[in-house]
PDB file of N, CA and C in Angstrom:
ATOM      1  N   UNK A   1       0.850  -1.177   0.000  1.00  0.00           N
ATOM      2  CA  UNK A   1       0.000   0.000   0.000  1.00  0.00           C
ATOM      3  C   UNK A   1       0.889   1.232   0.000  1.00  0.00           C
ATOM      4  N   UNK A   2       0.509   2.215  -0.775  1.00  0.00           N
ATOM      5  CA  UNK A   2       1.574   3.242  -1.047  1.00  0.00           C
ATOM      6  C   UNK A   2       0.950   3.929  -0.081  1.00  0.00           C
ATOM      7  N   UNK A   3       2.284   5.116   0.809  1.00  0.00           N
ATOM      8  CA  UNK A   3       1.850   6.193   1.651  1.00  0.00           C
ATOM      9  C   UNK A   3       2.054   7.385   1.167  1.00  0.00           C
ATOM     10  N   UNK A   4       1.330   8.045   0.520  1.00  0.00           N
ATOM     11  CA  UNK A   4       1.404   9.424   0.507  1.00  0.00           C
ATOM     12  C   UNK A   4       1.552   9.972   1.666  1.00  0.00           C
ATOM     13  N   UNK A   5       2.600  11.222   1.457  1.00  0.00           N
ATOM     14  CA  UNK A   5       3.276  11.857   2.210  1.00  0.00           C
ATOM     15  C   UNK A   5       2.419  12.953   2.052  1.00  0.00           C
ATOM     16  N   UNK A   6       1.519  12.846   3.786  1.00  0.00           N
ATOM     17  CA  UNK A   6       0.459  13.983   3.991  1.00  0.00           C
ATOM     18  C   UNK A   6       1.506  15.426   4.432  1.00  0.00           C
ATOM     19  N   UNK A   7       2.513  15.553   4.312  1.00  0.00           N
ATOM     20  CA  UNK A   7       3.264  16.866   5.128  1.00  0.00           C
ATOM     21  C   UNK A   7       3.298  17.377   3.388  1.00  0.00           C
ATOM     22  N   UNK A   8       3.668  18.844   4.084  1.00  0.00           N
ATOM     23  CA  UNK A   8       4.101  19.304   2.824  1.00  0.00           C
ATOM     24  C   UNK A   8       5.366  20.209   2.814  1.00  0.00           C
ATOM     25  N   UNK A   9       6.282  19.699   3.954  1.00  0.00           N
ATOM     26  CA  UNK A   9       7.675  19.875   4.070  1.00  0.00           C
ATOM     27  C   UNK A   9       8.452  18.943   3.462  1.00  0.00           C
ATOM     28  N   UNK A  10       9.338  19.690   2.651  1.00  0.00           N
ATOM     29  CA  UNK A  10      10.308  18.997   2.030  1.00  0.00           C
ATOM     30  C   UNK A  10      11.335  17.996   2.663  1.00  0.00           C
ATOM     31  N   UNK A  11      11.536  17.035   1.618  1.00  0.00           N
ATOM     32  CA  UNK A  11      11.672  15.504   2.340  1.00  0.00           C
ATOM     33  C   UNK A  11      13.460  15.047   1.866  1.00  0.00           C
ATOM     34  N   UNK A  12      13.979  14.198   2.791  1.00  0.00           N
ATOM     35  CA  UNK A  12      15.104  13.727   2.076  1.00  0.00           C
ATOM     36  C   UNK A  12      15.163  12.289   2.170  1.00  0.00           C
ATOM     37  N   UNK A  13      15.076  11.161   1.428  1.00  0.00           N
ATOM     38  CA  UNK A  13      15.177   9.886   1.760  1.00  0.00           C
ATOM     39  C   UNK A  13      16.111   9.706   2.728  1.00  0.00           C
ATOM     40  N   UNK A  14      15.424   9.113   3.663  1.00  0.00           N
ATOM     41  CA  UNK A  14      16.468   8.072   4.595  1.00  0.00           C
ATOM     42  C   UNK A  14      16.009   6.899   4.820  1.00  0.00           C
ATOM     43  N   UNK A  15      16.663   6.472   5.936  1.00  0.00           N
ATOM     44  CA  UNK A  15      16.596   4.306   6.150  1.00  0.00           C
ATOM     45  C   UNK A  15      14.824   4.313   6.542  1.00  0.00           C
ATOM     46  N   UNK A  16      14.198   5.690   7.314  1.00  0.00           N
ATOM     47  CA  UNK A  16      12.955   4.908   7.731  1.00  0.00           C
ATOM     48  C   UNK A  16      12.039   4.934   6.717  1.00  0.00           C
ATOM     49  N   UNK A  17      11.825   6.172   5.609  1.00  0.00           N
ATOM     50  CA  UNK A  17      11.459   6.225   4.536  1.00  0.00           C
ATOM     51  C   UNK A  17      10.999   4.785   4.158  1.00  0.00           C
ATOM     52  N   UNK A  18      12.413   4.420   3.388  1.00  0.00           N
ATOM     53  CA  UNK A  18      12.855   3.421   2.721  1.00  0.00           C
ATOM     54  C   UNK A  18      12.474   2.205   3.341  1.00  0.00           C
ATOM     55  N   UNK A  19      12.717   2.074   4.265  1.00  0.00           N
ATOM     56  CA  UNK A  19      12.204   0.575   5.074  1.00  0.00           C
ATOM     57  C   UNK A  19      10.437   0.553   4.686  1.00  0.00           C
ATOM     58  N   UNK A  20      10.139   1.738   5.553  1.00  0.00           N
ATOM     59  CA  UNK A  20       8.114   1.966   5.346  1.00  0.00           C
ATOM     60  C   UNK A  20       7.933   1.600   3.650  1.00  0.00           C
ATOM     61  N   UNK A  21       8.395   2.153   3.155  1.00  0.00           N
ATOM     62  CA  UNK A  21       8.508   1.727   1.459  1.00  0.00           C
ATOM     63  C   UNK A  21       8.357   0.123   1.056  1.00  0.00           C
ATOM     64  N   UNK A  22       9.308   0.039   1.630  1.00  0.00           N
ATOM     65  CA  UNK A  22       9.890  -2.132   0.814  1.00  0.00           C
ATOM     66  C   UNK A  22       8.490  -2.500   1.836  1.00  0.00           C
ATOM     67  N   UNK A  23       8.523  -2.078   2.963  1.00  0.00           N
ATOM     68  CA  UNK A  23       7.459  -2.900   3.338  1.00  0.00           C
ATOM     69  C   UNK A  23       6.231  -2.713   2.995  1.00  0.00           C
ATOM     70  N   UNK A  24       5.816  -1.706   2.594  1.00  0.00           N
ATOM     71  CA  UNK A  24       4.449  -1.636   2.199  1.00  0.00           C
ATOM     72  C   UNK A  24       4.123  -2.358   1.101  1.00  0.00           C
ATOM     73  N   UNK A  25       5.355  -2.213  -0.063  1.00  0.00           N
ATOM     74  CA  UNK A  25       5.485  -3.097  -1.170  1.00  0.00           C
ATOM     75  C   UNK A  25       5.808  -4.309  -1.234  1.00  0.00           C
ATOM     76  N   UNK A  26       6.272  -5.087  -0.562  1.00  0.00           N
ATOM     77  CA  UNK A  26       6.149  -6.150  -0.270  1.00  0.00           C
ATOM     78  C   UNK A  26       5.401  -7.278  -0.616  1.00  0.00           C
ATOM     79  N   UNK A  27       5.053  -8.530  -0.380  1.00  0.00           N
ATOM     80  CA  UNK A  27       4.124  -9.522   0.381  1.00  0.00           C
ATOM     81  C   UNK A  27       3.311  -9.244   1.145  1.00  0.00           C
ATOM     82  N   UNK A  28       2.209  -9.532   1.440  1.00  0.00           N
ATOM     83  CA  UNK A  28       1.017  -9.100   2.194  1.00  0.00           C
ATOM     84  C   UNK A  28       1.016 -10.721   2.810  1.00  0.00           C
ATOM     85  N   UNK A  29      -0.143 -10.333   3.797  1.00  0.00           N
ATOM     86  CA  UNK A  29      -0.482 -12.073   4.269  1.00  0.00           C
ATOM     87  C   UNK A  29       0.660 -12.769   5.109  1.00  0.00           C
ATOM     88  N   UNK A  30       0.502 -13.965   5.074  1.00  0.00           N
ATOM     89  CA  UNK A  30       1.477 -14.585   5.822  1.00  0.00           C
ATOM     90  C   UNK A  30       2.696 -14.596   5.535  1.00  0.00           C
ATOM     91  N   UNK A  31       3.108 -14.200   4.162  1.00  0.00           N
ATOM     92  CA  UNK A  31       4.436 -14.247   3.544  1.00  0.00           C
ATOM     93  C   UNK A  31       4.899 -12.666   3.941  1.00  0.00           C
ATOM     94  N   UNK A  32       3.745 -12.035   4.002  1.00  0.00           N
ATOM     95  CA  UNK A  32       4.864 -10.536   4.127  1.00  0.00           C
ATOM     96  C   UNK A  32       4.796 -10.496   6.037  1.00  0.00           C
ATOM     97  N   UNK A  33       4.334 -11.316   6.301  1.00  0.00           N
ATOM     98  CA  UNK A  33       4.262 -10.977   8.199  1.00  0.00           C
ATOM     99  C   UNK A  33       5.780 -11.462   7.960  1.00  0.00           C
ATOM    100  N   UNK A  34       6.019 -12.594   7.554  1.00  0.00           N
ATOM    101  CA  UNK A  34       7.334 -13.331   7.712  1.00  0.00           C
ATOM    102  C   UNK A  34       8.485 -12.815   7.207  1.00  0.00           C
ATOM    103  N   UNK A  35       8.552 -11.485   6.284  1.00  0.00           N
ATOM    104  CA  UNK A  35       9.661 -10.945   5.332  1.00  0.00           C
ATOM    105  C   UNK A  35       9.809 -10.290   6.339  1.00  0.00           C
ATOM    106  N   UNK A  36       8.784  -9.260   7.404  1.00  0.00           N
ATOM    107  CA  UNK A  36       9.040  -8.666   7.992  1.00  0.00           C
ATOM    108  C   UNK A  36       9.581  -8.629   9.359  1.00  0.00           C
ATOM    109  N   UNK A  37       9.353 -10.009  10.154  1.00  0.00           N
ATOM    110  CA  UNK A  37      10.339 -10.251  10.781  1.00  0.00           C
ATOM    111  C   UNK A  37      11.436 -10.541  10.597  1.00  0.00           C
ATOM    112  N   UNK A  38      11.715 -11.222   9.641  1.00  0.00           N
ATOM    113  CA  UNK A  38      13.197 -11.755   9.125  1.00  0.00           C
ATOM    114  C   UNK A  38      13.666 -10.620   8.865  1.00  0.00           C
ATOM    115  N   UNK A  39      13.215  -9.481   8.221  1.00  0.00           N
ATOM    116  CA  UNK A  39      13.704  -8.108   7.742  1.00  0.00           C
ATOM    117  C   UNK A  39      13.968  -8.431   6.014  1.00  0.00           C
ATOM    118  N   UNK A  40      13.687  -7.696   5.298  1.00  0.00           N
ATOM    119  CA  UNK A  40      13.865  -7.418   4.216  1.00  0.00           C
ATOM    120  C   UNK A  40      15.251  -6.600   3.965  1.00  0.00           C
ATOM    121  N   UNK A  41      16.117  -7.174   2.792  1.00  0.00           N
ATOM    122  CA  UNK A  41      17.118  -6.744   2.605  1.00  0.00           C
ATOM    123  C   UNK A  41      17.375  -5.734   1.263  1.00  0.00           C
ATOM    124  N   UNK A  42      17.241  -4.518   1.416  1.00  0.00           N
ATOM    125  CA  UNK A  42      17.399  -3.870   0.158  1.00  0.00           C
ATOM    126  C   UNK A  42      18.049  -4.083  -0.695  1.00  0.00           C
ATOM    127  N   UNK A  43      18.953  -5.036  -0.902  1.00  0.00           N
ATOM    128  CA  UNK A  43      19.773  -5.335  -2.101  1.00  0.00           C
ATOM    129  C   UNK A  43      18.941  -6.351  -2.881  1.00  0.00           C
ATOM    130  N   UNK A  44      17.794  -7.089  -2.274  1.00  0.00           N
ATOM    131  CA  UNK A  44      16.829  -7.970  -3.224  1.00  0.00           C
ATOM    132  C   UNK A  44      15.554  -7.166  -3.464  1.00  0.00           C
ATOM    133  N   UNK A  45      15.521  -5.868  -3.155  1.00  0.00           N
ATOM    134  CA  UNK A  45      14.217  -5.280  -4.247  1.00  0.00           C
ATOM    135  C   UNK A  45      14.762  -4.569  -4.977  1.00  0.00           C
ATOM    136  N   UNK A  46      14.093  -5.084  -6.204  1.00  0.00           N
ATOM    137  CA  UNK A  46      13.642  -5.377  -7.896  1.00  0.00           C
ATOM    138  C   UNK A  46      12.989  -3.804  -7.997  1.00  0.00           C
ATOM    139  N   UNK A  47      12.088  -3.721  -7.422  1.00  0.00           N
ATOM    140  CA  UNK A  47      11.414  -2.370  -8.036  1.00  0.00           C
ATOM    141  C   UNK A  47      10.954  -0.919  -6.731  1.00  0.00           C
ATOM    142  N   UNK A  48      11.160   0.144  -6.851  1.00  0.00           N
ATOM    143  CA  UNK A  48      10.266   0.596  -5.627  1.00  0.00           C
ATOM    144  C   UNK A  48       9.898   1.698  -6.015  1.00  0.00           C
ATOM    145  N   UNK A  49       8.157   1.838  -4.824  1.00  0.00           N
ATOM    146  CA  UNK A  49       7.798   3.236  -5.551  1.00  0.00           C
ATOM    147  C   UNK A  49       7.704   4.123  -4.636  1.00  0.00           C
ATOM    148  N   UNK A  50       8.357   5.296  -4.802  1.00  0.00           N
ATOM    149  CA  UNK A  50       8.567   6.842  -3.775  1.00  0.00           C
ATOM    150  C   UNK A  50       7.950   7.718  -4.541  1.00  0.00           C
ATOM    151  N   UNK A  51       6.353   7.380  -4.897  1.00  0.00           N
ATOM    152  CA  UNK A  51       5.426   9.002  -5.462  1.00  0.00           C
ATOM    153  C   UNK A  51       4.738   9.508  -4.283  1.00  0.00           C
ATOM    154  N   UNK A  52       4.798  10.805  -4.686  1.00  0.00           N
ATOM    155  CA  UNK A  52       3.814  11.727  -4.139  1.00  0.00           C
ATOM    156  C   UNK A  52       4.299  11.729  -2.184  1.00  0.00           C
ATOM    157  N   UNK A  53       5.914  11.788  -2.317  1.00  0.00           N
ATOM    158  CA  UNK A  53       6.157  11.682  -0.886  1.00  0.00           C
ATOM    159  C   UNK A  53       6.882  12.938  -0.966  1.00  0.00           C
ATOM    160  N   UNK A  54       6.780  14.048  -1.435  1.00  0.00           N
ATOM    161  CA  UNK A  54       7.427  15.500  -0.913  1.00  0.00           C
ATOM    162  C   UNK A  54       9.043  15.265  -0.870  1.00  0.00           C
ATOM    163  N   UNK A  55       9.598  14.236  -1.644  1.00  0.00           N
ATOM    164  CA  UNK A  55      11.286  14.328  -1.785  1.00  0.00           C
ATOM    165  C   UNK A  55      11.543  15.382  -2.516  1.00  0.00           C
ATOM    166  N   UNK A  56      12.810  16.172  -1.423  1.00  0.00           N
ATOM    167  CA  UNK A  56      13.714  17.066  -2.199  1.00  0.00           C
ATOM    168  C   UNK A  56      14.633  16.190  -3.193  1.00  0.00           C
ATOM    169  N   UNK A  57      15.698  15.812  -2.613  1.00  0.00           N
ATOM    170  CA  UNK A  57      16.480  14.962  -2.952  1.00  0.00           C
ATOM    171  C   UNK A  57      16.727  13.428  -2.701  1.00  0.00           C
ATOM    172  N   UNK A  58      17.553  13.089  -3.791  1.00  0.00           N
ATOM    173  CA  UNK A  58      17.264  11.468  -4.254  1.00  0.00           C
ATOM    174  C   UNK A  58      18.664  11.229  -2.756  1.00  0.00           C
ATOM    175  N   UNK A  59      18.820  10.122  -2.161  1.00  0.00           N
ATOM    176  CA  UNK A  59      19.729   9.929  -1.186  1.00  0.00           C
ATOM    177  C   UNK A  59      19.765   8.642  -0.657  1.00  0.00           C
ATOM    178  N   UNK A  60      20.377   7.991  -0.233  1.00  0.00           N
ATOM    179  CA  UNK A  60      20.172   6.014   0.421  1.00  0.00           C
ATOM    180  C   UNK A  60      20.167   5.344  -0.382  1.00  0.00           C
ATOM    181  N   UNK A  61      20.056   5.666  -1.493  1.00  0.00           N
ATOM    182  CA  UNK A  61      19.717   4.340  -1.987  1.00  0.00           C
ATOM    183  C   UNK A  61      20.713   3.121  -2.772  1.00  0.00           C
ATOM    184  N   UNK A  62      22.227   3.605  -2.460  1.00  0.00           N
ATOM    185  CA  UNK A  62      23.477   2.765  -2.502  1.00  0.00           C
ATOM    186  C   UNK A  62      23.062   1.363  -2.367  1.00  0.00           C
ATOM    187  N   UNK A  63      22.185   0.904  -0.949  1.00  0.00           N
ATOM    188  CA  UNK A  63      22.192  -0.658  -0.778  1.00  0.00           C
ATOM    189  C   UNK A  63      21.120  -1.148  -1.857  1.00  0.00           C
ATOM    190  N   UNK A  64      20.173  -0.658  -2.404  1.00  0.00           N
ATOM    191  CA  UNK A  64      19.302  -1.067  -3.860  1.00  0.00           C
ATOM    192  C   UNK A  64      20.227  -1.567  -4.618  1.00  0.00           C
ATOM    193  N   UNK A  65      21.236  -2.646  -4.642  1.00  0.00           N
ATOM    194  CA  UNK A  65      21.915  -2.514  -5.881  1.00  0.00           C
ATOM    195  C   UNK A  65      21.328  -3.439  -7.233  1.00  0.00           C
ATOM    196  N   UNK A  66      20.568  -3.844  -6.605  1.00  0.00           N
ATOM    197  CA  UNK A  66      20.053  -4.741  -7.660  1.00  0.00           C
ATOM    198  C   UNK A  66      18.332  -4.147  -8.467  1.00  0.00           C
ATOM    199  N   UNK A  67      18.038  -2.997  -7.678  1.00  0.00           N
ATOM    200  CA  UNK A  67      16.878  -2.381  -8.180  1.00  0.00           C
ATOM    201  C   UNK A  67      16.802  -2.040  -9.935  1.00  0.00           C
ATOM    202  N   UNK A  68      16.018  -2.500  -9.682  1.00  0.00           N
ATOM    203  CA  UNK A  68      15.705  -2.391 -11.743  1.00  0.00           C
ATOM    204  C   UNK A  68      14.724  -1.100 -12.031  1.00  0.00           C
ATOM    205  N   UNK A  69      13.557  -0.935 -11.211  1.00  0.00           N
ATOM    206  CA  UNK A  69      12.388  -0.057 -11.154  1.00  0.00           C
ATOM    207  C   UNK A  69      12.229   0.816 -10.104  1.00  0.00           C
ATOM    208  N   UNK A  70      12.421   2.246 -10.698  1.00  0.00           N
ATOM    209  CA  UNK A  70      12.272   3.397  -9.559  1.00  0.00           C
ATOM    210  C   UNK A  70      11.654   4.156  -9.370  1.00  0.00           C
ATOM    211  N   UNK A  71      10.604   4.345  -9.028  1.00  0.00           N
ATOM    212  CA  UNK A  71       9.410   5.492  -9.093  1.00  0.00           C
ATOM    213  C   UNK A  71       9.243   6.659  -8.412  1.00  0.00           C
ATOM    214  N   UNK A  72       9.827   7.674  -8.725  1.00  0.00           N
ATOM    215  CA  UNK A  72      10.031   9.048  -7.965  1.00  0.00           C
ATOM    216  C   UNK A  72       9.041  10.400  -8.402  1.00  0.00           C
ATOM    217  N   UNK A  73       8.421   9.835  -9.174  1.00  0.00           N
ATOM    218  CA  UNK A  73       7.547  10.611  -9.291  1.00  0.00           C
ATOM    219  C   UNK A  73       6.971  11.775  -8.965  1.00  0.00           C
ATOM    220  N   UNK A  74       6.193  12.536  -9.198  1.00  0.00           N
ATOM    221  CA  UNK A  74       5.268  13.702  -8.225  1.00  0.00           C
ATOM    222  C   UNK A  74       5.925  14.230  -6.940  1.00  0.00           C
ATOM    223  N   UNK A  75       6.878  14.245  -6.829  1.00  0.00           N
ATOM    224  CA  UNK A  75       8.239  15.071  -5.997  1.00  0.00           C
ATOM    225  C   UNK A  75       8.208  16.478  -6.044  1.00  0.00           C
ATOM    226  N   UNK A  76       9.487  16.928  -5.368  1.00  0.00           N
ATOM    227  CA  UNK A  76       9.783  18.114  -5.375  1.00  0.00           C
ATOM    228  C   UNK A  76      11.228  18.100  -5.903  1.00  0.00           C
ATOM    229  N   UNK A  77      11.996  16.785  -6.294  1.00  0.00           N
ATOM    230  CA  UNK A  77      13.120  16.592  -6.879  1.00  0.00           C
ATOM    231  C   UNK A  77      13.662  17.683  -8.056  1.00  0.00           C
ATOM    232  N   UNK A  78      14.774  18.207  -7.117  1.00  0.00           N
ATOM    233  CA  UNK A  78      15.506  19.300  -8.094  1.00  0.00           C
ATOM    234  C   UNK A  78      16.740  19.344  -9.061  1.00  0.00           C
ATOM    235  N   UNK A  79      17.309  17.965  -8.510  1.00  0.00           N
ATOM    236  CA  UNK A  79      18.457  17.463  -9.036  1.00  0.00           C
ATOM    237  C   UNK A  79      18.754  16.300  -9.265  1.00  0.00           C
ATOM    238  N   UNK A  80      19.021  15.763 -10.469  1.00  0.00           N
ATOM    239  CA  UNK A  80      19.628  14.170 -10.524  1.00  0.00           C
ATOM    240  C   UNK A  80      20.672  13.824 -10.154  1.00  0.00           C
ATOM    241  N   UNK A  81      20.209  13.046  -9.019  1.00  0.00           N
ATOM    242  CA  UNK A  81      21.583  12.389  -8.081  1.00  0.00           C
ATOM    243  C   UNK A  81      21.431  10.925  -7.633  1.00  0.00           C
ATOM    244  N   UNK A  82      22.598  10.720  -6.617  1.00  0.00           N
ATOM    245  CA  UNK A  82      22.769   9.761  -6.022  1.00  0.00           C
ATOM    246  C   UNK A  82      21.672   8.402  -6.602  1.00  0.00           C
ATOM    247  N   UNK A  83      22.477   8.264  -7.993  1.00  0.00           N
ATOM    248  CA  UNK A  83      21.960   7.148  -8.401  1.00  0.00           C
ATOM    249  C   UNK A  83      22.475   6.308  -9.162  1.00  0.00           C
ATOM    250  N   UNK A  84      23.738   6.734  -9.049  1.00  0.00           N
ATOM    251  CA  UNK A  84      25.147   5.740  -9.541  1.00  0.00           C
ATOM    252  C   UNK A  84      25.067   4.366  -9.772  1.00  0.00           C
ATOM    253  N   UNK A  85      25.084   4.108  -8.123  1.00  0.00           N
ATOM    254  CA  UNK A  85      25.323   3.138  -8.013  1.00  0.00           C
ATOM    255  C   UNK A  85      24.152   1.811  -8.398  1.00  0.00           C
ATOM    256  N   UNK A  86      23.202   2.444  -8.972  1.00  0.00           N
ATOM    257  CA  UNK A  86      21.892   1.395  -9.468  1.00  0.00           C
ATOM    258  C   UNK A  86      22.434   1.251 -10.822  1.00  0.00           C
ATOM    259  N   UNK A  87      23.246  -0.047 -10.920  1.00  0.00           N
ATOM    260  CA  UNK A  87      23.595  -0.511 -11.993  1.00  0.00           C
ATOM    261  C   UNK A  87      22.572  -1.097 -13.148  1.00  0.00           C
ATOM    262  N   UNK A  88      21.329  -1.880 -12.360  1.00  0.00           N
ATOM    263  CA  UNK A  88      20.940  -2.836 -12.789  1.00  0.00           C
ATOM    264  C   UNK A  88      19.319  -1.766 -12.968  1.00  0.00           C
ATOM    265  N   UNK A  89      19.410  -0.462 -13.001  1.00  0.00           N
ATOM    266  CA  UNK A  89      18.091   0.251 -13.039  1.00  0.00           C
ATOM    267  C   UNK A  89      17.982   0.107 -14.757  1.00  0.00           C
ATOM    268  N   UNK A  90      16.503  -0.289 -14.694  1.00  0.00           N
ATOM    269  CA  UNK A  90      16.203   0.228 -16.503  1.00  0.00           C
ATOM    270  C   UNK A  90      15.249   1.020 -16.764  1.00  0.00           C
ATOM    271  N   UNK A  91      14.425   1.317 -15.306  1.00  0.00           N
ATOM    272  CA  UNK A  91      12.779   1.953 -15.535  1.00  0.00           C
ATOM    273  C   UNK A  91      13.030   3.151 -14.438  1.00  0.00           C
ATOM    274  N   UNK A  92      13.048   4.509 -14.780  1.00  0.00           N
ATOM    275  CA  UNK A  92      12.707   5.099 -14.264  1.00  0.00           C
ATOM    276  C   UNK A  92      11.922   6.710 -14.144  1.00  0.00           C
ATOM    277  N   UNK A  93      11.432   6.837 -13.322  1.00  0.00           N
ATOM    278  CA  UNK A  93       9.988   7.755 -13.510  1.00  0.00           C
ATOM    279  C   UNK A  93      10.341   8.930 -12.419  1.00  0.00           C
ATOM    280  N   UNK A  94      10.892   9.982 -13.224  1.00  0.00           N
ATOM    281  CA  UNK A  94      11.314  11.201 -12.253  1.00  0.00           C
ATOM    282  C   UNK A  94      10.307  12.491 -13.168  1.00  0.00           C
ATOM    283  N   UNK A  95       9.038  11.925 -13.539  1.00  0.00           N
ATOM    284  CA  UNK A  95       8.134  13.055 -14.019  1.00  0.00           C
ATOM    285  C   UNK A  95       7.646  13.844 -13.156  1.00  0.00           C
ATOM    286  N   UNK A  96       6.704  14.704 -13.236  1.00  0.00           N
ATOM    287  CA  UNK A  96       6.684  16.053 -12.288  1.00  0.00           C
ATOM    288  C   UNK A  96       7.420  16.226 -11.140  1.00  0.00           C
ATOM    289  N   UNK A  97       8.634  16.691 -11.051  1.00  0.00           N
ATOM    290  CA  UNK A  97       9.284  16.831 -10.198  1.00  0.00           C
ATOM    291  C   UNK A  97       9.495  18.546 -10.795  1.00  0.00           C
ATOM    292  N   UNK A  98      10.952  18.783 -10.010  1.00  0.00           N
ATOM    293  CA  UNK A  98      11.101  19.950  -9.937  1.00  0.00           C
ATOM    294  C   UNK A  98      12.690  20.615 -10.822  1.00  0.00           C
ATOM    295  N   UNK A  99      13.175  19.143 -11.824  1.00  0.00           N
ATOM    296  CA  UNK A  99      14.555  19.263 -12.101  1.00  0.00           C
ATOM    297  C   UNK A  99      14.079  19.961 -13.822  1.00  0.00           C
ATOM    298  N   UNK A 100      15.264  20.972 -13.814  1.00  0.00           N
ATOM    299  CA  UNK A 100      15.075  21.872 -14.616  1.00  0.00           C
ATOM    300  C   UNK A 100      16.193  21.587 -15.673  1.00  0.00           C
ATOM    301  N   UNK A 101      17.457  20.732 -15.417  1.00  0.00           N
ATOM    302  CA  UNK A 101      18.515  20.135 -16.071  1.00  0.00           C
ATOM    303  C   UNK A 101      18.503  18.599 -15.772  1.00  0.00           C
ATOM    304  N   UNK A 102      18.478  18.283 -17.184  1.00  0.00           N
ATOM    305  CA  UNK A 102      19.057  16.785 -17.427  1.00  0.00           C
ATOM    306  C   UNK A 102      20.412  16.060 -17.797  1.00  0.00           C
TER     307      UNK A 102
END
C-alpha cells in the first residue's frame, strides 16, 4: 500500500522512509508478516515506488543494488543524483518533479 506523504515539508530519503517503502510493497499475508520479521534486505528489491512523498532529494539508496524499477515521481526533486550506483536500473519515472537540467 503506497503512503502518501500527507506533510508538505520537504523531504530527504532516509533508512525509515525506505524501510516503510519495501514494506508496504512487499508480500502481504502470511508471507509478508514473515519478510518482515526476518527483515527485508534492500539489495533484493527489484522495483520501488517513492510518489507523491514531498522528496527534495534522491539519497540512500546505494544498498538497492540490484533495483531495476524506480518510481520518484510527483516530488519536489531538483536534481539528478545519487543514483550511480543502481547498476541494474532500466525503468525510471522522475516526471513532475522539480529538475530543470538533465
Amino acid at each position: 500500500m503506497n503512503r502518501p506523504c500527507n506533510s508538505m515539508e520537504p523531504r530527504v530519503m532516509d533508512d525509515d522512509m525506505l524501510k516503510l517503502a519495501v514494506g508496504d510493497q512487499g508480500p502481504q499475508e502470511e508471507a509478508g508478516q514473515l519478510a518482515k520479521q526476518e527483515g527485508i534486505l534492500f539489495k533484493d528489491v527489484l522495483s520501488l515506488q517513492l510518489d507523491f512523498r514531498n522528496i527534495l532529494r534522491i539519497d540512500n539508496l546505494w544498498q538497492f543494488e540490484n533495483l531495476r524499477k524506480l518510481q520518484l515521481d510527483n516530488n519536489i526533486i531538483e536534481k539528478i543524483e545519487g543514483l550511480e550506483n543502481l547498476a541494474h536500473l532500466v525503468w525510471l519515472d522522475l516526471s513532475f518533479n522539480n529538475i530543470e537540467t538533465i
